[in-house]
N, C-alpha and C. Protein backbone atom coordinates (compact mmCIF):
# COMPACT_ATOMS: atom_id res chain seq x y z
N UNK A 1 0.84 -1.18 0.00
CA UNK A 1 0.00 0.00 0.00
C UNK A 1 0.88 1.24 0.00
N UNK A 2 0.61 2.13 -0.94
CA UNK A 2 1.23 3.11 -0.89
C UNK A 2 1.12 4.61 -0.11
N UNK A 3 1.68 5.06 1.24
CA UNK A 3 1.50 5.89 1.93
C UNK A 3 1.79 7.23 1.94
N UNK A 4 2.46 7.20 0.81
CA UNK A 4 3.04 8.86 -0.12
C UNK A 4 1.96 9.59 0.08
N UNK A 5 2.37 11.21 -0.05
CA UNK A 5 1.28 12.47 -0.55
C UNK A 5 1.14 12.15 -1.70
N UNK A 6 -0.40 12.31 -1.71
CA UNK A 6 -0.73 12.50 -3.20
C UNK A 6 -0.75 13.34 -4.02
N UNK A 7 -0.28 13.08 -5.16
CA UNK A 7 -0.29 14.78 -5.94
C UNK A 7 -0.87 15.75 -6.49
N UNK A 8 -0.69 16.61 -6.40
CA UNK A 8 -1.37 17.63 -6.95
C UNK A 8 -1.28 17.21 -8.51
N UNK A 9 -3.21 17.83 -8.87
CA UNK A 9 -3.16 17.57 -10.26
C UNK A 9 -2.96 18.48 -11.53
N UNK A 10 -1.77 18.27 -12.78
CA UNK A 10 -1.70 19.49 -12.72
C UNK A 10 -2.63 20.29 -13.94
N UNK A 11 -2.32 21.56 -13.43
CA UNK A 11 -3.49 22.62 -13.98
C UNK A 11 -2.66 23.16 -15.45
N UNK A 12 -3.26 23.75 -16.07
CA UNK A 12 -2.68 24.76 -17.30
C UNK A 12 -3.58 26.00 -17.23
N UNK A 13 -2.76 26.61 -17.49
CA UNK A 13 -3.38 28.39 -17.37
C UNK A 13 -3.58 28.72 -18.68
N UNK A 14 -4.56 28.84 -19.74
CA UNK A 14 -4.63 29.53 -20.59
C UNK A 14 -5.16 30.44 -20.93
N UNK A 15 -4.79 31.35 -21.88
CA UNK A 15 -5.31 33.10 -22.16
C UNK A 15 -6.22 33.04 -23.74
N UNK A 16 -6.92 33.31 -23.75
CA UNK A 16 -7.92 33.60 -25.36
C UNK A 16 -7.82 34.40 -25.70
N UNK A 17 -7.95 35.20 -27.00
CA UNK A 17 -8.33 36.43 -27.32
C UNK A 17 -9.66 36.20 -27.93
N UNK A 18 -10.49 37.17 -27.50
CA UNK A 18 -12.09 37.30 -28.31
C UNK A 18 -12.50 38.67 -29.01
N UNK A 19 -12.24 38.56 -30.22
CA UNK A 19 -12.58 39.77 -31.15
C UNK A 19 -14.35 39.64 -30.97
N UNK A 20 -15.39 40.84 -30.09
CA UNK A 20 -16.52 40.89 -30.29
C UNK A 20 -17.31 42.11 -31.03
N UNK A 21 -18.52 41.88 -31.88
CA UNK A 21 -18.73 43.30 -32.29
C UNK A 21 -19.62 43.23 -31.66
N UNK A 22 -20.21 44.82 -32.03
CA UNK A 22 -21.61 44.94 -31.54
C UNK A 22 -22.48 44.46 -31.84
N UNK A 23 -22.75 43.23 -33.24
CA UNK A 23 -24.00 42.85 -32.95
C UNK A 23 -23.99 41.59 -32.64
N UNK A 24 -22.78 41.22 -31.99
CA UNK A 24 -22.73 39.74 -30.79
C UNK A 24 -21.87 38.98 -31.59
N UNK A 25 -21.32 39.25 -32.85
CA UNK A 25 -20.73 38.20 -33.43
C UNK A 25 -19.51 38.21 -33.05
N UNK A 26 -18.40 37.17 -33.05
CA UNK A 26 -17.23 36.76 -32.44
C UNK A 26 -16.54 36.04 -33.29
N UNK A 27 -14.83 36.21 -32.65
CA UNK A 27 -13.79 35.40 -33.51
C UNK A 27 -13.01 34.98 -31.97
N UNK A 28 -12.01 33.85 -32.00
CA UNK A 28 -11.11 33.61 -30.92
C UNK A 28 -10.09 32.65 -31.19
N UNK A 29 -9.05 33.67 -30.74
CA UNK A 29 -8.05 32.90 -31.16
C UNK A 29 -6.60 32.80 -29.73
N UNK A 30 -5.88 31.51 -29.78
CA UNK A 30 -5.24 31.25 -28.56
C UNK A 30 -3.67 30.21 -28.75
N UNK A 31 -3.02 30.33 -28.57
CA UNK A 31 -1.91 29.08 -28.53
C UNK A 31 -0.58 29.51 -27.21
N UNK A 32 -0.51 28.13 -27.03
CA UNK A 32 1.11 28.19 -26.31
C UNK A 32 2.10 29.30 -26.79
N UNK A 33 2.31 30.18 -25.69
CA UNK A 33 3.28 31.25 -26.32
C UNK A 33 2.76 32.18 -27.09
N UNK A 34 1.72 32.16 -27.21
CA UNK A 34 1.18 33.80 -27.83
C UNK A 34 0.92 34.52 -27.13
N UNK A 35 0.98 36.01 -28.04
CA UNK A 35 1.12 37.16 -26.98
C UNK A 35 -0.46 37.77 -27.43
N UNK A 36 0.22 38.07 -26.61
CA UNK A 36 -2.03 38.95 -26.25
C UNK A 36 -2.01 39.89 -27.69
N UNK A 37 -1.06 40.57 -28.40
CA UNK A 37 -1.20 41.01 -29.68
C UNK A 37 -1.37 40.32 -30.77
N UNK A 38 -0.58 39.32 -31.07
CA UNK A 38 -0.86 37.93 -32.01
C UNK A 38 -2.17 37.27 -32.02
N UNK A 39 -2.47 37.00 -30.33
CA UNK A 39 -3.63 36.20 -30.59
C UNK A 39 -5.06 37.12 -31.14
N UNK A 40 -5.25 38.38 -30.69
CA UNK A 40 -6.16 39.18 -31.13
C UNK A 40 -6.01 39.40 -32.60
N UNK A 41 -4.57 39.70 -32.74
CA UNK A 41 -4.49 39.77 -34.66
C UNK A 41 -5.23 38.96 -34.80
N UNK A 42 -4.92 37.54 -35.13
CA UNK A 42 -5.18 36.54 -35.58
C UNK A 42 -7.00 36.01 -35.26
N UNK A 43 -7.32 36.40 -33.87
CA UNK A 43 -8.71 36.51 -34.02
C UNK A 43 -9.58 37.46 -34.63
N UNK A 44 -9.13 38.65 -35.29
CA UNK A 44 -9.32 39.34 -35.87
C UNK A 44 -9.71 39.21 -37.22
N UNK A 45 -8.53 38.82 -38.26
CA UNK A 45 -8.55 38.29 -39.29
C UNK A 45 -9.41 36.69 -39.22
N UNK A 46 -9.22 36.14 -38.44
CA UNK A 46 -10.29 34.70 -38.87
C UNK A 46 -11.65 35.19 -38.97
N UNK A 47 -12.04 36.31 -38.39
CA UNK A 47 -13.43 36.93 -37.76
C UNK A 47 -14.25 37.10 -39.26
N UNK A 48 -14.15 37.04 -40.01
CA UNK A 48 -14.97 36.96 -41.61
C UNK A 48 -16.26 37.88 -41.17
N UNK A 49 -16.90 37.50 -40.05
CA UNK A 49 -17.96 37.76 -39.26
C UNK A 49 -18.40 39.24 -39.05
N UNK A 50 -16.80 39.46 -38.54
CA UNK A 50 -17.25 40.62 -37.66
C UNK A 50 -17.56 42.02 -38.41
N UNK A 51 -18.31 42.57 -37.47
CA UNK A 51 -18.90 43.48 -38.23
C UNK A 51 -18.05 45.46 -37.85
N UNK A 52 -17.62 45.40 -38.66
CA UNK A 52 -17.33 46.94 -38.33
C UNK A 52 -15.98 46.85 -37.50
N UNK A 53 -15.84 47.38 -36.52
CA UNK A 53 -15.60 47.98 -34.74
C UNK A 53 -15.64 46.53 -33.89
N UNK A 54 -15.14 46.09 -33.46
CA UNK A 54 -14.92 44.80 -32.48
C UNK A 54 -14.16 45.26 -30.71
N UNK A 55 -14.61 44.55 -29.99
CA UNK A 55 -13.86 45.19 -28.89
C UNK A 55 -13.61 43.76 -28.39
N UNK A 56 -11.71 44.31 -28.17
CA UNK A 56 -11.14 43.27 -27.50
C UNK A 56 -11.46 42.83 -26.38
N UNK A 57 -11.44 41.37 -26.26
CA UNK A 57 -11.65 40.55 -24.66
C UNK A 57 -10.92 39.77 -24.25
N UNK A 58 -10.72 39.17 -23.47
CA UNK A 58 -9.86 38.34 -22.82
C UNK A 58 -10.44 37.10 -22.02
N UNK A 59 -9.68 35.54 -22.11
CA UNK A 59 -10.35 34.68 -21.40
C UNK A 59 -9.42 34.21 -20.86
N UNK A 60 -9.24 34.30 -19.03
CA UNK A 60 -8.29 33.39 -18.68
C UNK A 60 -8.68 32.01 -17.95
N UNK A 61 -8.08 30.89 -18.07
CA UNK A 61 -8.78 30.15 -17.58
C UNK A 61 -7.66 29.16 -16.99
N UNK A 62 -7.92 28.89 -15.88
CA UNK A 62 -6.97 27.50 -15.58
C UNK A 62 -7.66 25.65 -16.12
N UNK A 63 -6.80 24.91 -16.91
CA UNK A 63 -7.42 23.83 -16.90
C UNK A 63 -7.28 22.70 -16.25
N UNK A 64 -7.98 21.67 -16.04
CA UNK A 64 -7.08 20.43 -15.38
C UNK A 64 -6.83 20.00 -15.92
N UNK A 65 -5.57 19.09 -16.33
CA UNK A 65 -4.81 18.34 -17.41
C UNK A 65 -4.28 17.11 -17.01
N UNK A 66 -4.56 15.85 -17.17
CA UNK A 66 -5.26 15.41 -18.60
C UNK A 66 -6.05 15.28 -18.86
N UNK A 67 -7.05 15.58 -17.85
CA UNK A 67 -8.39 15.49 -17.66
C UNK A 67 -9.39 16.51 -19.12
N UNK A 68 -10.04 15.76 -19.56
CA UNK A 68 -10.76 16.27 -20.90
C UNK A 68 -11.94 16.99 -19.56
N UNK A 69 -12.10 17.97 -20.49
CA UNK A 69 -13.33 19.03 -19.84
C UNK A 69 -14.19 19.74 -20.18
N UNK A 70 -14.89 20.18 -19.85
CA UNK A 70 -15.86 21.63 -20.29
C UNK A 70 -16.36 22.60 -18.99
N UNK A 71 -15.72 24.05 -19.71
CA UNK A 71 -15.51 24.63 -18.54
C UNK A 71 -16.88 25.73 -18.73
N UNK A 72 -17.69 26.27 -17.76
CA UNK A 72 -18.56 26.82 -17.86
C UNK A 72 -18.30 28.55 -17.08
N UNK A 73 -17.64 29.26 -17.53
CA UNK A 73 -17.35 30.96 -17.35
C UNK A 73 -18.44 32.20 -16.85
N UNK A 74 -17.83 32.98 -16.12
CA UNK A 74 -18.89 34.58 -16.38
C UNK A 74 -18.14 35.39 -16.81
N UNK A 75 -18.48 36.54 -16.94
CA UNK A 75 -17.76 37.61 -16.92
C UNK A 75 -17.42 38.88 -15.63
N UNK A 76 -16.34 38.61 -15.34
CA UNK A 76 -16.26 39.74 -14.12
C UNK A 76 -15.40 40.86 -15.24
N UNK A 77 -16.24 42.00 -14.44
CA UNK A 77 -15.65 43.16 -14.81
C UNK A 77 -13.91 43.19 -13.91
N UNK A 78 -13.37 43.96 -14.47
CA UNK A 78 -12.24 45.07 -14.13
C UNK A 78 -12.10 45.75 -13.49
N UNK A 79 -11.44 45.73 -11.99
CA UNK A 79 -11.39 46.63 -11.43
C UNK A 79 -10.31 47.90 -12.41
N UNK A 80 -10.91 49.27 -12.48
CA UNK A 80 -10.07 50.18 -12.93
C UNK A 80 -9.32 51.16 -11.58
């Protein structure tokens, strides 16, 4: 029987970018090592969608890994 601590399981932190316009439509884009400018470019241009004016967003999320998931979010504002 094994009497070791058990380990912690581990997590991954990842960041999104979400190009949104005003009339709700969306693009998002994310990878290992991208920078918060890249990934918005790039959600930007995939956005075919978007209409006009888009305002940048952000998703951070920790995951559990290896564990397959679905993660369910809100939105908190910003403290300024």
């Amino acid at each position: 029987m094994h009497t070791g601590a058990m380990s912690k399981p581990k997590v991954v932190r990842i960041r999104i970018a979400v190009a949104l316009d005003a009339e709700g439509n969306w693009s998002a884009a994310g990878w290992s090592g991208a920078s918060d400018r890249d990934a918005m470019e790039t959600a930007v241009d995939a956005g075919a969608d978007l209409a006009g004016m888009y305002r940048p967003c952000y998703v951070t999320v920790e995951i559990p890994f290896p564990k397959p998931t679905e993660l369910v979010g809100q939105v908190e504002e910003e403290e300024e």
